[in-house]
PDB file of N, CA and C in Angstrom:
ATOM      1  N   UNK A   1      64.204 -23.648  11.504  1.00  0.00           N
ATOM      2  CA  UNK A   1      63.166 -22.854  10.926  1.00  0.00           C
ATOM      3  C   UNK A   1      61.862 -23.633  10.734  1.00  0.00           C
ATOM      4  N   UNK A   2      61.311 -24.655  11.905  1.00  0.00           N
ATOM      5  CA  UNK A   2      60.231 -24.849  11.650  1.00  0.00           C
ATOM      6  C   UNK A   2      59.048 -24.090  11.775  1.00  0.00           C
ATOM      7  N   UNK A   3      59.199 -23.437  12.063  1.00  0.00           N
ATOM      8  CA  UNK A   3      58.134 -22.111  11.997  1.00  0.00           C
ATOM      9  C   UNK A   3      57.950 -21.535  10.864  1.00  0.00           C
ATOM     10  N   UNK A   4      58.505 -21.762   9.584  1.00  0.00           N
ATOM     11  CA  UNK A   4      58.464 -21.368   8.643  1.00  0.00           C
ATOM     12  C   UNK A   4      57.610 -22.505   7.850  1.00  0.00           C
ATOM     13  N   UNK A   5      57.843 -23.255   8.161  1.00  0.00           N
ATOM     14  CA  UNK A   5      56.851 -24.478   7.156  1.00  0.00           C
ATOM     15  C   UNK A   5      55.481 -24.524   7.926  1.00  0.00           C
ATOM     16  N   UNK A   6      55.162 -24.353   9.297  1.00  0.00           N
ATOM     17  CA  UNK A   6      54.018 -23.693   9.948  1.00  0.00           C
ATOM     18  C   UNK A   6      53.191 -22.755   9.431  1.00  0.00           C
ATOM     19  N   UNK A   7      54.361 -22.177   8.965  1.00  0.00           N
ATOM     20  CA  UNK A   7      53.147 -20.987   8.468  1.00  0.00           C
ATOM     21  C   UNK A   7      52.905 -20.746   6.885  1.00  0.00           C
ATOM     22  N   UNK A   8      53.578 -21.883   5.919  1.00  0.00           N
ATOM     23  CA  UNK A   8      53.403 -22.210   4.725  1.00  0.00           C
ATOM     24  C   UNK A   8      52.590 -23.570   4.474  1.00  0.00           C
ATOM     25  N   UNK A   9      52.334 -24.494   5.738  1.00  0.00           N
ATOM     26  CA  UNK A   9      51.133 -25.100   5.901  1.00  0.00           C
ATOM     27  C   UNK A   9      50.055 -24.216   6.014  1.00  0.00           C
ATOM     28  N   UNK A  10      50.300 -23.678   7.022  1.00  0.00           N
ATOM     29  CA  UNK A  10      48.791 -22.885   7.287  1.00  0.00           C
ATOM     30  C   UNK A  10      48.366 -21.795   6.132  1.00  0.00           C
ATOM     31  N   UNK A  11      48.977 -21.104   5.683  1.00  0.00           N
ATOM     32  CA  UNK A  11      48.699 -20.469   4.526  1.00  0.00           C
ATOM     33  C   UNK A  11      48.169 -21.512   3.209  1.00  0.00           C
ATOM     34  N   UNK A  12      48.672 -22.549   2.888  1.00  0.00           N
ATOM     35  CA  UNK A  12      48.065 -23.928   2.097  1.00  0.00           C
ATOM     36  C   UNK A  12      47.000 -24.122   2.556  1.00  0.00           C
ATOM     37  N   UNK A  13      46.258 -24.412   3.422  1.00  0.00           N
ATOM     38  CA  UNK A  13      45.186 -24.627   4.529  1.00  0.00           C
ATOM     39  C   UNK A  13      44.078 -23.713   4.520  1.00  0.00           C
ATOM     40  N   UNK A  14      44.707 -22.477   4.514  1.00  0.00           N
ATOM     41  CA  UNK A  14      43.932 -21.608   4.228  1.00  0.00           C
ATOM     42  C   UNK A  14      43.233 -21.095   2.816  1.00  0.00           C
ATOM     43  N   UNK A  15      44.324 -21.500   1.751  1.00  0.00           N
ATOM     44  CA  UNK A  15      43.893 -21.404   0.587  1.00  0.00           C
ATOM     45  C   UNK A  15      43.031 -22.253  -0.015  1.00  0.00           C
ATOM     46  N   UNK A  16      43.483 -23.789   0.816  1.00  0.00           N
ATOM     47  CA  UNK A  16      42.300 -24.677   0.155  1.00  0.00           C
ATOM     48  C   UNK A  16      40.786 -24.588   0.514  1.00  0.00           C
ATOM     49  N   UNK A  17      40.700 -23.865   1.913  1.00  0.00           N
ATOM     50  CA  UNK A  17      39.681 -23.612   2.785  1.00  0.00           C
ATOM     51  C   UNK A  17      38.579 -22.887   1.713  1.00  0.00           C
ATOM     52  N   UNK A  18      39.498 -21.596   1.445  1.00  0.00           N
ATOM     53  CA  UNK A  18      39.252 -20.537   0.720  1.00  0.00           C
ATOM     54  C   UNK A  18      38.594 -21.236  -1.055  1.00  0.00           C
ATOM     55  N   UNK A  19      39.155 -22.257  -1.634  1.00  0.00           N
ATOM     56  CA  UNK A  19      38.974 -22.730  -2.952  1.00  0.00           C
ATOM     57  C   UNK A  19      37.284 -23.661  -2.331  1.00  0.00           C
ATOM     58  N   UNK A  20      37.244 -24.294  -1.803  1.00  0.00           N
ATOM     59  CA  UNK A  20      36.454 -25.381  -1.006  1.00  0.00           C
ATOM     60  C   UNK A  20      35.203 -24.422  -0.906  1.00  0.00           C
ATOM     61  N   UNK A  21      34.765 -23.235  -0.173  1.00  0.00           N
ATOM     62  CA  UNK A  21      33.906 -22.233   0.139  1.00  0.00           C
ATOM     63  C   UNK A  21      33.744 -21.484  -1.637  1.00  0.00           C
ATOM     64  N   UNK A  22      34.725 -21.606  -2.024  1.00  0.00           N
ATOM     65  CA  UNK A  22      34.204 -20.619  -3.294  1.00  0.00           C
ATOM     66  C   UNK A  22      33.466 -21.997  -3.962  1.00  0.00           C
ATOM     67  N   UNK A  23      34.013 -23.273  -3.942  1.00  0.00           N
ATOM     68  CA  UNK A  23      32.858 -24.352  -5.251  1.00  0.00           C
ATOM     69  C   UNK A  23      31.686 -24.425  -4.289  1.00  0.00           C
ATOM     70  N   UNK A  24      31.588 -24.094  -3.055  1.00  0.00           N
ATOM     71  CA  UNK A  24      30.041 -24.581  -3.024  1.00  0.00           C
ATOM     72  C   UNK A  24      29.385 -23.475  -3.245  1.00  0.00           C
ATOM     73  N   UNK A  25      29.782 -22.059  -3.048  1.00  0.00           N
ATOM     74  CA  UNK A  25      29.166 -21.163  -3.231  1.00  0.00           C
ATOM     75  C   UNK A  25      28.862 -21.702  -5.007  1.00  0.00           C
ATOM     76  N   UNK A  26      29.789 -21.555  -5.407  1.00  0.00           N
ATOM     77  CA  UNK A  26      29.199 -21.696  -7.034  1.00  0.00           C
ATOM     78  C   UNK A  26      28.136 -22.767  -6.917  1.00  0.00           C
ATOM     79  N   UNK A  27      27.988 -24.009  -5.961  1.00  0.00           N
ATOM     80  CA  UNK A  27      27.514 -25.180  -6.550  1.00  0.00           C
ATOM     81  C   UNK A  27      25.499 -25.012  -6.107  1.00  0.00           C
ATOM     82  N   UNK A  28      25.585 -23.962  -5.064  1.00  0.00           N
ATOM     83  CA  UNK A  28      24.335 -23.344  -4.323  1.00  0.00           C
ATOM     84  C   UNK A  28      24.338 -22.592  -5.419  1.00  0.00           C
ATOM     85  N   UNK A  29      24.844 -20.950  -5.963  1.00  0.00           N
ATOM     86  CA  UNK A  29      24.228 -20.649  -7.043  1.00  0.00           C
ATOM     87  C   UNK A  29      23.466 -21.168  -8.345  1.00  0.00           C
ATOM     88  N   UNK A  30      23.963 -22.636  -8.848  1.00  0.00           N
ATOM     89  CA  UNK A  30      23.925 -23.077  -9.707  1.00  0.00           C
ATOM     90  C   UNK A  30      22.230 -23.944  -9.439  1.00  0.00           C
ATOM     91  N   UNK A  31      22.468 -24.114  -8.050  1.00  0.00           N
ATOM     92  CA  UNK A  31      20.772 -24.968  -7.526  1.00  0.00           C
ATOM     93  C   UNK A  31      19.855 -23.945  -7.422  1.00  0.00           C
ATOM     94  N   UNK A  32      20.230 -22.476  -7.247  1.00  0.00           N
ATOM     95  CA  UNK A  32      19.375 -21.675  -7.360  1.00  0.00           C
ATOM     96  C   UNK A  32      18.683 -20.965  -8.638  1.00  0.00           C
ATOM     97  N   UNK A  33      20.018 -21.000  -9.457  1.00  0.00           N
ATOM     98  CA  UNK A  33      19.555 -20.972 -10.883  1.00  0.00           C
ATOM     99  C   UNK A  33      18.747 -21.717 -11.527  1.00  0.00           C
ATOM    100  N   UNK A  34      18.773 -22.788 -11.711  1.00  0.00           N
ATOM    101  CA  UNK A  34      18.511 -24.570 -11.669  1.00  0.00           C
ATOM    102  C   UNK A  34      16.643 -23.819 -11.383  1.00  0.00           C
ATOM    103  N   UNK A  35      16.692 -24.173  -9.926  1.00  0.00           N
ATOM    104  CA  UNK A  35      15.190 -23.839  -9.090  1.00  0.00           C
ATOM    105  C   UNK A  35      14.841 -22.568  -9.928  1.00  0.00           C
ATOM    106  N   UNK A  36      14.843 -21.411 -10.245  1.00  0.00           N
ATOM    107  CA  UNK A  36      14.550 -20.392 -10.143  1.00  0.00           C
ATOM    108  C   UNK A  36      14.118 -20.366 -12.292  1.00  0.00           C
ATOM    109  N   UNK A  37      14.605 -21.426 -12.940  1.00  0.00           N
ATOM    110  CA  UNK A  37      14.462 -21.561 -14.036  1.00  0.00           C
ATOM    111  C   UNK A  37      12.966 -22.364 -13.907  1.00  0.00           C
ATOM    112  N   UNK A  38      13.160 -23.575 -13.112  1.00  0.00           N
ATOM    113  CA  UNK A  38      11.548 -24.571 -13.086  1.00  0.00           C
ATOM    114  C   UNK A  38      10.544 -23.735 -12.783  1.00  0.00           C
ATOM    115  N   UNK A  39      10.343 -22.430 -11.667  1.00  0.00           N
ATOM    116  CA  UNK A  39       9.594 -21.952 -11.242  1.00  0.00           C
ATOM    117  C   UNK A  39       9.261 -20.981 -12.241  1.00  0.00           C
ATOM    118  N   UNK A  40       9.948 -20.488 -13.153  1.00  0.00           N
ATOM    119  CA  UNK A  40      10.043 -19.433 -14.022  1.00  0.00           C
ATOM    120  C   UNK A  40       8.821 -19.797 -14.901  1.00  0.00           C
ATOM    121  N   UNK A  41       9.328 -21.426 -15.863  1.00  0.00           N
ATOM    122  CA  UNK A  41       8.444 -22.391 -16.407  1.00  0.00           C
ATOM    123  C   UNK A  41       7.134 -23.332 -16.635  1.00  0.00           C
ATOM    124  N   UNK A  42       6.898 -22.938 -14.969  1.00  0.00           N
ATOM    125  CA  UNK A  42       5.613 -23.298 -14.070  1.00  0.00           C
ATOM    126  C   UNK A  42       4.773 -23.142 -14.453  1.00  0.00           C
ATOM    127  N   UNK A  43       3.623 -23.643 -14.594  1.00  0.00           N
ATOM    128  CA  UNK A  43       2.057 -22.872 -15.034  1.00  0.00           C
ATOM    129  C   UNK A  43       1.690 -22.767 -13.885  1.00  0.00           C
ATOM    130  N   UNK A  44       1.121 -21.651 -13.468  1.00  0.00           N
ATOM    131  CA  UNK A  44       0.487 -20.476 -12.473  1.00  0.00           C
ATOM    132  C   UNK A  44      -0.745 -20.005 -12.408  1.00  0.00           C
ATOM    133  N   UNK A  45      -1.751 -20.501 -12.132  1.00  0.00           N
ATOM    134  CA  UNK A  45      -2.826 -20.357 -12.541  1.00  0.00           C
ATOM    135  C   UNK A  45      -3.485 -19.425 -10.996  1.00  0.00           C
ATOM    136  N   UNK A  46      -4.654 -18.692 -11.725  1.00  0.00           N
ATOM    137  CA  UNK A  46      -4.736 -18.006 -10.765  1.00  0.00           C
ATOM    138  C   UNK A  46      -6.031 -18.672  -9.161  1.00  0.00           C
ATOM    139  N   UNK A  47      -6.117 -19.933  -9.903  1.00  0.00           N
ATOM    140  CA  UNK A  47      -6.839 -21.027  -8.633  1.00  0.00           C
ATOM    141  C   UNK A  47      -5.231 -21.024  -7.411  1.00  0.00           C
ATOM    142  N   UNK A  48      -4.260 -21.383  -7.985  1.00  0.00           N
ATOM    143  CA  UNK A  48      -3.178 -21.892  -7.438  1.00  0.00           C
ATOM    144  C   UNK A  48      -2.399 -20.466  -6.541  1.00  0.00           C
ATOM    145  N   UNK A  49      -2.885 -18.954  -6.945  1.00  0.00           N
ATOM    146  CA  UNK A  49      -2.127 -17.604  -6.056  1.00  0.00           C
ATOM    147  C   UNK A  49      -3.157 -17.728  -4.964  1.00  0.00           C
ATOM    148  N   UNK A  50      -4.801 -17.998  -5.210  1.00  0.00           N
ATOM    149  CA  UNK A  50      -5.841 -17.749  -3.991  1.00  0.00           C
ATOM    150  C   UNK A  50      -5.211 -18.898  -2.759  1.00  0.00           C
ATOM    151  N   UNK A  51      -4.434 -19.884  -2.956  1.00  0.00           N
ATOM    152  CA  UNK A  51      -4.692 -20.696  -1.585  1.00  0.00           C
ATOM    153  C   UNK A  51      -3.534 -20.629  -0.930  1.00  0.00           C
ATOM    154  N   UNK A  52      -4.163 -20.588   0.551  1.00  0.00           N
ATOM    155  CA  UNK A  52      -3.231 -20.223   1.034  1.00  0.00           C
ATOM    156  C   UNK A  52      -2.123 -21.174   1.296  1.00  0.00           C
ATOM    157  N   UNK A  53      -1.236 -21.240   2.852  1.00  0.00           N
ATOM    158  CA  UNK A  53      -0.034 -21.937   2.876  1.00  0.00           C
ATOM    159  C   UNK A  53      -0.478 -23.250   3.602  1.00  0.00           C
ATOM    160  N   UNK A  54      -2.124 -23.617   3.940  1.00  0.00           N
ATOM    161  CA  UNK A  54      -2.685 -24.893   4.240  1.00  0.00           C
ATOM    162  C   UNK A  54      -2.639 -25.943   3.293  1.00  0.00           C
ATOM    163  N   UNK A  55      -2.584 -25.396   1.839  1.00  0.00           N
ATOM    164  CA  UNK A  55      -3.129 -25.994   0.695  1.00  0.00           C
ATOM    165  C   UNK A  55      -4.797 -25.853   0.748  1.00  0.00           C
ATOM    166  N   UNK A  56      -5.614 -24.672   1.737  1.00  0.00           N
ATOM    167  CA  UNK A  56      -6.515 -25.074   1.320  1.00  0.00           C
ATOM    168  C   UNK A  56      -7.105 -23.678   0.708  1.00  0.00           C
ATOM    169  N   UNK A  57      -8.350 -23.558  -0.096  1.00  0.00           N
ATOM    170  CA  UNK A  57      -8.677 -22.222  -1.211  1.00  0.00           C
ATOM    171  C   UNK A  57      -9.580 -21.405   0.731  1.00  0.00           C
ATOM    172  N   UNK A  58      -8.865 -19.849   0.643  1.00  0.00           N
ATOM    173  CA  UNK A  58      -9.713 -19.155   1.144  1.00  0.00           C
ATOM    174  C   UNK A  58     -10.934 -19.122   0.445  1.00  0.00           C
ATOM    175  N   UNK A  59     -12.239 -18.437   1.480  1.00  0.00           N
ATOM    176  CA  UNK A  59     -13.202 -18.489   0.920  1.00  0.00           C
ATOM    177  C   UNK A  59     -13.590 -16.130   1.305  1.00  0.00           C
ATOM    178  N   UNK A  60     -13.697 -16.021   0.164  1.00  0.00           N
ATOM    179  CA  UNK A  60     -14.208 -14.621   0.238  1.00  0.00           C
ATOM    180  C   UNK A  60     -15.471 -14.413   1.431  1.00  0.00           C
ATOM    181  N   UNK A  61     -15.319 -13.672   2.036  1.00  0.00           N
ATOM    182  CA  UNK A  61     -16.668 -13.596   3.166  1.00  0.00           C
ATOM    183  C   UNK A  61     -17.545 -12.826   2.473  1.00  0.00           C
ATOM    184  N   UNK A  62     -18.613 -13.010   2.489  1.00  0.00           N
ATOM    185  CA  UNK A  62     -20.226 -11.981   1.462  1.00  0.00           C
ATOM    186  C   UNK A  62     -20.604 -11.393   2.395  1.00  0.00           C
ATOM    187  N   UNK A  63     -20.290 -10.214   1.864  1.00  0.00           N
ATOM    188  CA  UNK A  63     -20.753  -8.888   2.425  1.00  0.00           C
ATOM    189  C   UNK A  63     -22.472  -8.734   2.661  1.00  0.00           C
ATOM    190  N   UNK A  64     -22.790  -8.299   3.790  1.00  0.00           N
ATOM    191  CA  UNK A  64     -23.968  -8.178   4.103  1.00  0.00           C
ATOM    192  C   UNK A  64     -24.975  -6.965   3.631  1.00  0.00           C
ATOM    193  N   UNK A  65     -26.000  -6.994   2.902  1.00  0.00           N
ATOM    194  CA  UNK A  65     -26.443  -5.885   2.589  1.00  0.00           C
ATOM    195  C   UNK A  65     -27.238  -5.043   3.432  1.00  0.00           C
ATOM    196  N   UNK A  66     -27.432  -4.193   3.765  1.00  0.00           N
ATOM    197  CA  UNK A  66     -28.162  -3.473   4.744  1.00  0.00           C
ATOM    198  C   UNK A  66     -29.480  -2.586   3.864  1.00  0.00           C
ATOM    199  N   UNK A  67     -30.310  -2.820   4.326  1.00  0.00           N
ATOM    200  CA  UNK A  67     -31.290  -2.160   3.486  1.00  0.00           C
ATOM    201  C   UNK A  67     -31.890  -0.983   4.110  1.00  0.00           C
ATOM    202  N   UNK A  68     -31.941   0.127   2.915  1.00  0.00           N
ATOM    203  CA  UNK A  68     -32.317   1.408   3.985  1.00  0.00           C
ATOM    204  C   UNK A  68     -33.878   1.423   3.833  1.00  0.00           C
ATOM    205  N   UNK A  69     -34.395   2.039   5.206  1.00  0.00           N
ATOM    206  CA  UNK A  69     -35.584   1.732   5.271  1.00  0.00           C
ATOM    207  C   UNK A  69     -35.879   3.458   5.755  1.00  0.00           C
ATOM    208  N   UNK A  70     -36.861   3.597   5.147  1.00  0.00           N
ATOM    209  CA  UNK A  70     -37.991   5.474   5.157  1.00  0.00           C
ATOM    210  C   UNK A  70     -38.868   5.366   6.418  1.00  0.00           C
ATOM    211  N   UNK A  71     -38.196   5.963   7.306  1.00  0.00           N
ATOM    212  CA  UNK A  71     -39.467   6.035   8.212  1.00  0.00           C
ATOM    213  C   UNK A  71     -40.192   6.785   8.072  1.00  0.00           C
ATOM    214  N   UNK A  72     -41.456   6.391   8.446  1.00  0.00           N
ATOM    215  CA  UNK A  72     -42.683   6.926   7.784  1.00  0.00           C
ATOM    216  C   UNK A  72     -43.214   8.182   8.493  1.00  0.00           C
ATOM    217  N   UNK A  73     -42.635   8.276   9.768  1.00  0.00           N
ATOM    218  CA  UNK A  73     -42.933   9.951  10.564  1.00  0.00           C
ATOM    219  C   UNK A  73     -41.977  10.852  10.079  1.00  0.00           C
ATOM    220  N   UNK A  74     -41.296  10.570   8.951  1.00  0.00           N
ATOM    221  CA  UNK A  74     -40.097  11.298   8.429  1.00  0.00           C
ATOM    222  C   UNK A  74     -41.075  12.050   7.494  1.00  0.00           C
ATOM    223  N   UNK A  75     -40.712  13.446   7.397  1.00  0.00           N
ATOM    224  CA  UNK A  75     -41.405  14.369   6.163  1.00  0.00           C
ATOM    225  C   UNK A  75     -40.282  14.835   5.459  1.00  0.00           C
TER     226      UNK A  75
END
């Protein structure tokens, strides 16, 4: 009946597989919690939402004014 301890290895194997995948899942939740607390804590200022992902500050473009002008053969 070695086929029977084959498949009570592999079932062991599988369970530890199974225990191994569940602590890192916990151990990634726990870095995300972790992260997601510092960022929470952060000062955020609103210099620091304008720039973009260069690190450098967009600059607003100034709108051009157009000036209306009366022509003078106009009645």
């Amino acid at each position: 009946m070695p086929w029977l301890h084959q498949v009570f290895e592999a079932f062991e194997d599988y369970r530890r597989q199974r225990e191994r995948e569940a602590a890192e899942r916990d151990e990634l939740a726990s870095q995300q919690r972790e992260a997601l607390k510092i960022f929470e804590n952060a000062d955020i200022t609103d210099d620091d939402i304008e720039e973009d992902g260069r690190g450098k500050k967009r600059k607003d473009k100034k709108k051009k004014k157009h000036k209306h002008r009366k022509d003078a053969n106009n009645d």
